[in-house]
C-alpha atoms as a PDB file:
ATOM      1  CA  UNK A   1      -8.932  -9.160 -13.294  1.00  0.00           C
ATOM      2  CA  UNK A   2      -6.541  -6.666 -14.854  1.00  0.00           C
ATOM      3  CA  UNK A   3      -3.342  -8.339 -16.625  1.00  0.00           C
ATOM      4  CA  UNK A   4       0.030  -7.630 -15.416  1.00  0.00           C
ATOM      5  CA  UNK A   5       1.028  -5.915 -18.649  1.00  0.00           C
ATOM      6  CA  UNK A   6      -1.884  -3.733 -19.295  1.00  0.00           C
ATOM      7  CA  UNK A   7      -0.816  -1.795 -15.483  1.00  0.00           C
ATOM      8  CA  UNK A   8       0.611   1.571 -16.142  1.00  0.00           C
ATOM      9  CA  UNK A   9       1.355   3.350 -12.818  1.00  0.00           C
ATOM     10  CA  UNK A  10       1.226   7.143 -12.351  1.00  0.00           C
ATOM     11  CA  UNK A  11       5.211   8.010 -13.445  1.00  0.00           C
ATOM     12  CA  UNK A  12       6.248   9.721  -9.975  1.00  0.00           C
ATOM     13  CA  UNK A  13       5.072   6.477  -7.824  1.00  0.00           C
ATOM     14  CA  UNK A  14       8.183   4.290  -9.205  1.00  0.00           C
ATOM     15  CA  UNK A  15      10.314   7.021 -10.106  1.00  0.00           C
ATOM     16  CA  UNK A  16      13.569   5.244  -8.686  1.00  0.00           C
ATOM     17  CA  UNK A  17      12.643   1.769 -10.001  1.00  0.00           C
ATOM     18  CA  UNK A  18      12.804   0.615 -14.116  1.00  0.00           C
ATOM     19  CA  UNK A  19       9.072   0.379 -14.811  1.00  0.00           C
ATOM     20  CA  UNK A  20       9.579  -2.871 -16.919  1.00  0.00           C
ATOM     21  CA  UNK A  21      11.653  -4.346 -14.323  1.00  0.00           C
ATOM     22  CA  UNK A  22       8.959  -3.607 -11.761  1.00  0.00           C
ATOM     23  CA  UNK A  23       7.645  -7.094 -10.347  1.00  0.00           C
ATOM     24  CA  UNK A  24       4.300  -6.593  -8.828  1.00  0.00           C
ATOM     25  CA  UNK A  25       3.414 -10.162  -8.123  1.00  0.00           C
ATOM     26  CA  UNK A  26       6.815 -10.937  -6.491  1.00  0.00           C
ATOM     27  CA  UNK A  27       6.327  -7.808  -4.332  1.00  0.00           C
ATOM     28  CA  UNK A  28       3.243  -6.295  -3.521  1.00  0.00           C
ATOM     29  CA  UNK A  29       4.240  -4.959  -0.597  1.00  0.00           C
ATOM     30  CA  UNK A  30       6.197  -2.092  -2.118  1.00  0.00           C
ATOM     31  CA  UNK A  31       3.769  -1.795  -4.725  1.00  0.00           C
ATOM     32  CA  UNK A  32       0.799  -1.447  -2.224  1.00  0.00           C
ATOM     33  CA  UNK A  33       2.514   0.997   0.229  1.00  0.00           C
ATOM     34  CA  UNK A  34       3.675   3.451  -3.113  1.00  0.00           C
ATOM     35  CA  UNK A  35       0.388   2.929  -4.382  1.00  0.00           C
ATOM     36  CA  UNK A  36      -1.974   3.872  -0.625  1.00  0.00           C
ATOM     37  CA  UNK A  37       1.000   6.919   0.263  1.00  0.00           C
ATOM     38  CA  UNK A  38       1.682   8.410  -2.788  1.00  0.00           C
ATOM     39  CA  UNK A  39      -0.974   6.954  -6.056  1.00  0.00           C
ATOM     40  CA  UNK A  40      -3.311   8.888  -7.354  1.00  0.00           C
ATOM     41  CA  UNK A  41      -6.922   7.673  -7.579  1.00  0.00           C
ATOM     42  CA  UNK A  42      -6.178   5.449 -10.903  1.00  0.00           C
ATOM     43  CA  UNK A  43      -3.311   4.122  -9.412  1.00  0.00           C
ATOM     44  CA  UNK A  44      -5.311   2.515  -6.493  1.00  0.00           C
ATOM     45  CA  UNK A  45      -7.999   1.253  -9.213  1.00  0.00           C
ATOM     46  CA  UNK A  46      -5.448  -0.746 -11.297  1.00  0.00           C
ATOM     47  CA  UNK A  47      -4.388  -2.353  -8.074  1.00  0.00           C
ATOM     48  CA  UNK A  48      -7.776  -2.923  -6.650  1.00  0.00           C
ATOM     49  CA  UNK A  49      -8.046  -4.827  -9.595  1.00  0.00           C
ATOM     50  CA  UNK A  50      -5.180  -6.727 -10.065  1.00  0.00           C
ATOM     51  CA  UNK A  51      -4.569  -8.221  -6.410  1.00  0.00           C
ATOM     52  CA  UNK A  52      -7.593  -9.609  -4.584  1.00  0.00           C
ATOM     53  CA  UNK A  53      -9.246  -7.525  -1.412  1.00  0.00           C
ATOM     54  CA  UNK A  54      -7.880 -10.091   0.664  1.00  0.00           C
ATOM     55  CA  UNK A  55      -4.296 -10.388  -0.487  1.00  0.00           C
ATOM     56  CA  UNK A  56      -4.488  -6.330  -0.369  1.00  0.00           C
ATOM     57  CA  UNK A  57      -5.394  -6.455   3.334  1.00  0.00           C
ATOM     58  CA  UNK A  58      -2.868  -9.238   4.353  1.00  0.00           C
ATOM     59  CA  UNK A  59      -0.095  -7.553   2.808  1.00  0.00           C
ATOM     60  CA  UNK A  60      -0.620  -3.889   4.397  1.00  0.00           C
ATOM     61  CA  UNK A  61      -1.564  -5.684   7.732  1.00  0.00           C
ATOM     62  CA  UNK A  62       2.113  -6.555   7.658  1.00  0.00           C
ATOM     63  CA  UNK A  63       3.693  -3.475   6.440  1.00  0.00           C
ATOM     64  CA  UNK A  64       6.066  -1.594   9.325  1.00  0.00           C
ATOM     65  CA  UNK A  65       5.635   1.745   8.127  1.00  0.00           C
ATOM     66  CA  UNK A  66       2.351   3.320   6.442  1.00  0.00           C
ATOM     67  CA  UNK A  67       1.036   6.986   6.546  1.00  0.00           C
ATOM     68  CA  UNK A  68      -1.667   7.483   8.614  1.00  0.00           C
ATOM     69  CA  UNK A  69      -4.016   8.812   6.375  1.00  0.00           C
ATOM     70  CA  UNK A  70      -2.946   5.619   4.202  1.00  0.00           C
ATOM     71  CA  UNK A  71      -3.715   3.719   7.040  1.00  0.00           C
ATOM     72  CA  UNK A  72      -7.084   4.779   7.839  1.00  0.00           C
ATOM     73  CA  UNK A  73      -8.437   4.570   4.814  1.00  0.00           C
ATOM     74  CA  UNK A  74      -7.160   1.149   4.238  1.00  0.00           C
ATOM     75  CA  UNK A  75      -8.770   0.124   7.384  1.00  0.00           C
ATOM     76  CA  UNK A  76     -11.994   1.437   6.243  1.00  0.00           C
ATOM     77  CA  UNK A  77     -12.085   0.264   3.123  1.00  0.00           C
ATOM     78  CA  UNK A  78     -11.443  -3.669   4.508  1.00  0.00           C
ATOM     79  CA  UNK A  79     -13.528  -2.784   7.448  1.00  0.00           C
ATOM     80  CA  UNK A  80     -10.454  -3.807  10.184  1.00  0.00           C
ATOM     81  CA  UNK A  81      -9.624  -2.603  13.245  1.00  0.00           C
ATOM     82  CA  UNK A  82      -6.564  -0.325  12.879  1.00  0.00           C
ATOM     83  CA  UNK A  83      -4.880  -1.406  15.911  1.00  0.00           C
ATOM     84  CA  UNK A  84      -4.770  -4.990  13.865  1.00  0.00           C
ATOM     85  CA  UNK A  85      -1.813  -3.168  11.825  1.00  0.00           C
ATOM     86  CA  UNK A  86       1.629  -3.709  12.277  1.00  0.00           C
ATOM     87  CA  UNK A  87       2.606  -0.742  11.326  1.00  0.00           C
ATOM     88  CA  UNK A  88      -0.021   1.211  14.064  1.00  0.00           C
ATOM     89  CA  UNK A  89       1.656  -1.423  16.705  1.00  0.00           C
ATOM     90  CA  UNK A  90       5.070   0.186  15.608  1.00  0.00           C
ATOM     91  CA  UNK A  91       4.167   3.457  15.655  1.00  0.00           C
ATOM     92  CA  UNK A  92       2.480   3.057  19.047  1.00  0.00           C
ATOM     93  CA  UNK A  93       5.864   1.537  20.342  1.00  0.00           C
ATOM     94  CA  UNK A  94       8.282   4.194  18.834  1.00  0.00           C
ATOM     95  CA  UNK A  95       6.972   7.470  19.055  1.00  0.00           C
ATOM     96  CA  UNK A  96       8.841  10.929  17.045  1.00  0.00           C
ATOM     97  CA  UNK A  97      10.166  13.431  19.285  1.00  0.00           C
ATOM     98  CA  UNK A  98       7.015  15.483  17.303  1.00  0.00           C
ATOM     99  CA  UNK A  99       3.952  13.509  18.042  1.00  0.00           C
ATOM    100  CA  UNK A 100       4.761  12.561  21.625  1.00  0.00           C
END
């Protein structure tokens, strides 16, 4: 398990928050979501190994919004049904003018 302070993220994933202010325990959410959208391949590593497989899958399960590419690979990788996402629910519920 990977210590908080040893974590360096990728600079352009927190680019709007103070990287020493950044609280990853108190919320993983936004962490997770930057991290599956927009991380690059270490980025996902450090949190693989940080927060456990299961905390990781409760807290995306949960998330509104999540790319789709993001999203499938998260459900592969936990080996869940996508439709078991909130955020696949939402999208399902609100299509864009573009993808209906």
């Amino acid at each position: 398990m990977m210590d908080k302070k040893e974590i360096r993220f990728s600079k352009h994933l927190f680019w709007d928050v103070d990287e020493e202010e950044l609280d990853i325990d108190h919320y993983p959410a936004f962490v997770l979501q930057r991290v599956l959208e927009y991380g690059k391949w270490a980025d996902w590593v450090q949190i693989r190994s940080y927060y456990s497989m299961q905390t990781i899958k409760e807290v995306v399960m949960k998330l509104r919004t999540l790319h789709p590419q993001a999203l499938s690979y998260i459900a592969l990788y936990t080996n869940t049904d996508i439709k078991d996402y909130r955020c696949y629910k939402f999208a399902q519920l609100h299509p864009t003018l573009w993808n209906s």
